[in-house]
PDB file of N, CA and C in Angstrom:
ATOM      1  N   UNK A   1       0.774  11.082   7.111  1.00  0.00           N
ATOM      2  CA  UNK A   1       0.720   9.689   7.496  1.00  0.00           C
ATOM      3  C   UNK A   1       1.074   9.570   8.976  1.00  0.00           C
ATOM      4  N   UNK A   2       0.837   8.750   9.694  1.00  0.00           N
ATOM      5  CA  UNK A   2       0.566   8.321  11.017  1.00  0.00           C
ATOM      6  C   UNK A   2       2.025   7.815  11.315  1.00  0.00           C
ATOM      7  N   UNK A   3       2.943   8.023  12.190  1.00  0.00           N
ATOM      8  CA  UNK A   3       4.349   8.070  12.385  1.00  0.00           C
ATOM      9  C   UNK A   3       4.280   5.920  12.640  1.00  0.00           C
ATOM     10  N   UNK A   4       3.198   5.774  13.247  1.00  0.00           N
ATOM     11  CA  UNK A   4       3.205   4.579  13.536  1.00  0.00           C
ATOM     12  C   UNK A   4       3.563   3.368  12.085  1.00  0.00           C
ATOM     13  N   UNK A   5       2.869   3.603  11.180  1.00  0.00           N
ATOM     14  CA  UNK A   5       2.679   3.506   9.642  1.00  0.00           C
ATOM     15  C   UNK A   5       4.203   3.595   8.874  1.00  0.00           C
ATOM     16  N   UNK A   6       4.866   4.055   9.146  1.00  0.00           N
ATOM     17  CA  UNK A   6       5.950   4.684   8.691  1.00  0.00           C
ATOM     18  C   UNK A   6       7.028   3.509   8.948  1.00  0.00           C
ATOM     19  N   UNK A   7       6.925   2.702   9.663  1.00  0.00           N
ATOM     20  CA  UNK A   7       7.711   1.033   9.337  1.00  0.00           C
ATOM     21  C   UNK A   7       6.997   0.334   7.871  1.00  0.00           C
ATOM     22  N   UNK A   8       5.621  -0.081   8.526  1.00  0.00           N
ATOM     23  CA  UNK A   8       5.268  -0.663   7.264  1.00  0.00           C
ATOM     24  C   UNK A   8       5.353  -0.295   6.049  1.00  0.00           C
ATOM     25  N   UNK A   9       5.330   1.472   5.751  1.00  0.00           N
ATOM     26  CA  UNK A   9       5.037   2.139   4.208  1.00  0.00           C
ATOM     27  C   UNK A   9       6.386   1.641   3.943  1.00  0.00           C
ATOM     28  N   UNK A  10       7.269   1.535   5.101  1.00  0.00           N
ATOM     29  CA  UNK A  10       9.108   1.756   4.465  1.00  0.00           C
ATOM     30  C   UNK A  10       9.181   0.276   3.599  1.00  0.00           C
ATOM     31  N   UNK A  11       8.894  -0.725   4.377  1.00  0.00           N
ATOM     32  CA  UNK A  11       8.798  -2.399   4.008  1.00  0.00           C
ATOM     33  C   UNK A  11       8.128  -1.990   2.625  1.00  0.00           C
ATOM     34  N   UNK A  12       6.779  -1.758   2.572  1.00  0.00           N
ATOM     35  CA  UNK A  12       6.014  -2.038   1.580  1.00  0.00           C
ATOM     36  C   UNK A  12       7.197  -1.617   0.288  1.00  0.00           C
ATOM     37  N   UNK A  13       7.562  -0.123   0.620  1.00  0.00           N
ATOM     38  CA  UNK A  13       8.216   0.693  -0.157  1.00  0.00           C
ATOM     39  C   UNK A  13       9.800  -0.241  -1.082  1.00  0.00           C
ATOM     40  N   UNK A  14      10.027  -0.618  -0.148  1.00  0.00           N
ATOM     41  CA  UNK A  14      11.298  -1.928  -0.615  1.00  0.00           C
ATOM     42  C   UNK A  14      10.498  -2.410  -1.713  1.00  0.00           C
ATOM     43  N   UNK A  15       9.630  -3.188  -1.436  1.00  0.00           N
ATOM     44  CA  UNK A  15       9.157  -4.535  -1.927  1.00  0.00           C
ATOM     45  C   UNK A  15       8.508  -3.755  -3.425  1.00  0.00           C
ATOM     46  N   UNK A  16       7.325  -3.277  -3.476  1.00  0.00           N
ATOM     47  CA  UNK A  16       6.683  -2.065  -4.326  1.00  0.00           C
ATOM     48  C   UNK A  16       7.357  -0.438  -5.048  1.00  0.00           C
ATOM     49  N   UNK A  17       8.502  -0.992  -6.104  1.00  0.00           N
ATOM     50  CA  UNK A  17       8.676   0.138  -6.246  1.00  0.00           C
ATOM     51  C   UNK A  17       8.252   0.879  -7.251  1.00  0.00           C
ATOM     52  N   UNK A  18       8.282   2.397  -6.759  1.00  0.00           N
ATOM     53  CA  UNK A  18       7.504   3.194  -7.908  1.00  0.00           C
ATOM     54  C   UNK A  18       5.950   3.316  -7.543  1.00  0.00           C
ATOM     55  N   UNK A  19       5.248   2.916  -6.198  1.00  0.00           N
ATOM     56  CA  UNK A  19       4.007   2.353  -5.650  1.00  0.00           C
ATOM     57  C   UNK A  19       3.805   3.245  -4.777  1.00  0.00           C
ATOM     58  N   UNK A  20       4.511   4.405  -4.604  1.00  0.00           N
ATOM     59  CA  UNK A  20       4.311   5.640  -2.814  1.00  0.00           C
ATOM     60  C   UNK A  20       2.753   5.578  -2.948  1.00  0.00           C
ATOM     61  N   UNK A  21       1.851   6.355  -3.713  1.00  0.00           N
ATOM     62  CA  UNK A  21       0.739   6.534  -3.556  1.00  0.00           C
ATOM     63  C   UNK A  21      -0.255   5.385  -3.191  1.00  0.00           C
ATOM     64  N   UNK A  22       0.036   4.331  -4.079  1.00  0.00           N
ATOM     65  CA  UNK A  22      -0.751   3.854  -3.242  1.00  0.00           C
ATOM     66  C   UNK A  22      -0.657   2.743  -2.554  1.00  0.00           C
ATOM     67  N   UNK A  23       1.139   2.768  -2.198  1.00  0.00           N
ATOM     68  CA  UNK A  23       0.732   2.187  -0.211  1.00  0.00           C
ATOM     69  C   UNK A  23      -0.088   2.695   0.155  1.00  0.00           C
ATOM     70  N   UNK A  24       0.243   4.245   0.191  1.00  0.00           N
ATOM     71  CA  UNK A  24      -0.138   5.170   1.333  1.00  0.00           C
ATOM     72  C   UNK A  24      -1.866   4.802   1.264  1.00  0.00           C
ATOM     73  N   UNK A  25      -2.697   5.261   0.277  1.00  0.00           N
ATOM     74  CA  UNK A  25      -3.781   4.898  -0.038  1.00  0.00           C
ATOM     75  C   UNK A  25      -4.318   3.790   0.789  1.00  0.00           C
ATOM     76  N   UNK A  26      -3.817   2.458   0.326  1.00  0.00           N
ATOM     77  CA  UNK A  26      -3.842   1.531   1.267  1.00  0.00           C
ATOM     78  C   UNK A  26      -3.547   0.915   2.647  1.00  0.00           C
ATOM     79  N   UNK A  27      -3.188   1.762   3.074  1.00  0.00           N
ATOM     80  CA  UNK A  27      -2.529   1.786   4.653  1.00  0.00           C
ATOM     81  C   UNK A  27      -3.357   2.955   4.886  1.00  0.00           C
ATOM     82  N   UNK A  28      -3.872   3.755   4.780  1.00  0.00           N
ATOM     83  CA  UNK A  28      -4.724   4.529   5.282  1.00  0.00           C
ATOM     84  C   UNK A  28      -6.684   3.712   4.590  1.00  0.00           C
ATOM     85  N   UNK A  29      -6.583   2.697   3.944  1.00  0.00           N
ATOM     86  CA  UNK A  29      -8.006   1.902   3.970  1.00  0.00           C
ATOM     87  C   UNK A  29      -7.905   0.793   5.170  1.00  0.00           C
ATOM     88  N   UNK A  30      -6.365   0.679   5.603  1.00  0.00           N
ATOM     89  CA  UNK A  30      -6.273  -0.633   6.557  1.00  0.00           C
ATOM     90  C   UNK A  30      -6.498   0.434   8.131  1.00  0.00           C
ATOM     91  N   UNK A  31      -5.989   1.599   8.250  1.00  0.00           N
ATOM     92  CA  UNK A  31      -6.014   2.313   8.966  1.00  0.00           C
ATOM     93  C   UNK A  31      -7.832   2.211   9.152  1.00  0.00           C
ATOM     94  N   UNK A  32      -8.603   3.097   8.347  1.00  0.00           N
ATOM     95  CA  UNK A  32     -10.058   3.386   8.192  1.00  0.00           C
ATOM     96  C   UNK A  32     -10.947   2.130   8.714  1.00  0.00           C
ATOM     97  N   UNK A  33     -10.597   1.027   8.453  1.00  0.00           N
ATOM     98  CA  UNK A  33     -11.421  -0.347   8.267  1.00  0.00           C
ATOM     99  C   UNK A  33     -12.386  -0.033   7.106  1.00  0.00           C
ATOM    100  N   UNK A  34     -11.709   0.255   5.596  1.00  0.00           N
ATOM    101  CA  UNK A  34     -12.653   0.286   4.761  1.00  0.00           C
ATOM    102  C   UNK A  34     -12.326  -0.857   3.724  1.00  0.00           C
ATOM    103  N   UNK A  35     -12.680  -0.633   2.717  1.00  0.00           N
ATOM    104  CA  UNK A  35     -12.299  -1.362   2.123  1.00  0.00           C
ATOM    105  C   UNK A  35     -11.682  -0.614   0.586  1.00  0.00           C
ATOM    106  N   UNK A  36     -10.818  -1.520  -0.257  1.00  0.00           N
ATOM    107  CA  UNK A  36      -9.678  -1.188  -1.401  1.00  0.00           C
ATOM    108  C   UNK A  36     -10.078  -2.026  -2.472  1.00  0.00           C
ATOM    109  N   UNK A  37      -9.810  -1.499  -3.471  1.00  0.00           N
ATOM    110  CA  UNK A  37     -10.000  -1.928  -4.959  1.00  0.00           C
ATOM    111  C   UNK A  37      -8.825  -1.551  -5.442  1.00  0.00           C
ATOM    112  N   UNK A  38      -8.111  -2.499  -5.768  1.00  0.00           N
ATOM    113  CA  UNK A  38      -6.996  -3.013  -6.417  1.00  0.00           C
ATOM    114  C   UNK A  38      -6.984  -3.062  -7.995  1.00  0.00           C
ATOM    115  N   UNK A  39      -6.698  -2.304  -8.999  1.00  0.00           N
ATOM    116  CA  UNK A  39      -7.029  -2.210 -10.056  1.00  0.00           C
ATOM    117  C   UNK A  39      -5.656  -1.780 -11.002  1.00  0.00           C
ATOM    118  N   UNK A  40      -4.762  -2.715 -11.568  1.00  0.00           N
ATOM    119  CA  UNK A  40      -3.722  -2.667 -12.248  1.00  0.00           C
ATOM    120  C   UNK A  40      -3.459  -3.442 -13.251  1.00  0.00           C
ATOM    121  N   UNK A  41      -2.358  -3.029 -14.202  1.00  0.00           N
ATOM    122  CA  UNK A  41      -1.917  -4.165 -15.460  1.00  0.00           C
ATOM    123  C   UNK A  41      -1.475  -5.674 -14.138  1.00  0.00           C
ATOM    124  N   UNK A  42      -1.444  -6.639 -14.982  1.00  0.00           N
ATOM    125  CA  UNK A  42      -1.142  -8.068 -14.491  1.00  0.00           C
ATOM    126  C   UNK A  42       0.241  -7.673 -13.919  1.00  0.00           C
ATOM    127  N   UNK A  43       0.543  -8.369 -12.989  1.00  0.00           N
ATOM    128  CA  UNK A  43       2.247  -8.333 -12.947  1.00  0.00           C
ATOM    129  C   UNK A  43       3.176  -7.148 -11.862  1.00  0.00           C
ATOM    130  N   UNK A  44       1.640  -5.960 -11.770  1.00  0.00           N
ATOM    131  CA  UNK A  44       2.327  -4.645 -11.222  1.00  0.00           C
ATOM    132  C   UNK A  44       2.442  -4.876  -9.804  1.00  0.00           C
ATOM    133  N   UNK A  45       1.986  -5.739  -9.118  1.00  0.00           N
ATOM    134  CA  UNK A  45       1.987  -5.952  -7.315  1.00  0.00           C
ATOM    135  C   UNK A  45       0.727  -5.663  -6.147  1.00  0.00           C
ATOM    136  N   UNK A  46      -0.255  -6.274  -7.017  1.00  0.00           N
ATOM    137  CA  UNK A  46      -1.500  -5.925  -6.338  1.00  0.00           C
ATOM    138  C   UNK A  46      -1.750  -7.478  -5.638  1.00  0.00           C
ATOM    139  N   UNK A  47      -1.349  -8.368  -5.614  1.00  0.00           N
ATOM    140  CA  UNK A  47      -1.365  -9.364  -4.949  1.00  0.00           C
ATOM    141  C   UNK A  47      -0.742  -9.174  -3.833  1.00  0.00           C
ATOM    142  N   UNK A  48       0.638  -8.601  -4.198  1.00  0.00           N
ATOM    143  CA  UNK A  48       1.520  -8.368  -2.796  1.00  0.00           C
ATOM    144  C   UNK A  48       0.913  -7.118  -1.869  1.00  0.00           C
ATOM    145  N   UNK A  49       0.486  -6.654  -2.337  1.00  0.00           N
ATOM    146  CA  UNK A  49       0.239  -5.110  -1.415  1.00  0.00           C
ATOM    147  C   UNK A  49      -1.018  -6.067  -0.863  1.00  0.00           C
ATOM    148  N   UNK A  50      -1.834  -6.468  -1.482  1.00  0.00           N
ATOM    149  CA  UNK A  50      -3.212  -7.264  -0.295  1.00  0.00           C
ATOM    150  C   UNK A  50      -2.547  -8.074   0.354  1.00  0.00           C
TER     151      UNK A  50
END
């Protein structure tokens, strides 16, 4: 991961726990300019991570 990244994964990491993979995942699609598919039970934090 990109040392720059490494504030936000920490934040995300607070907020999302049990979620390492796929911050990272997602901070490397925000990195790319691609795009993410968000795909979880109700409730798990896919609102917050977008």
């Amino acid at each position: 991961m990109l040392p720059e990244l490494a504030p936000a994964f920490a934040a995300l990491d607070r907020v999302l726990l049990g979620k390492q993979d796929q911050i990272q995942l997602a901070l490397s699609c925000l990195v790319a300019g691609g795009h993410l598919l968000l795909e979880d039970l109700p409730g798990m934090g896919k609102t917050t991570l977008a």
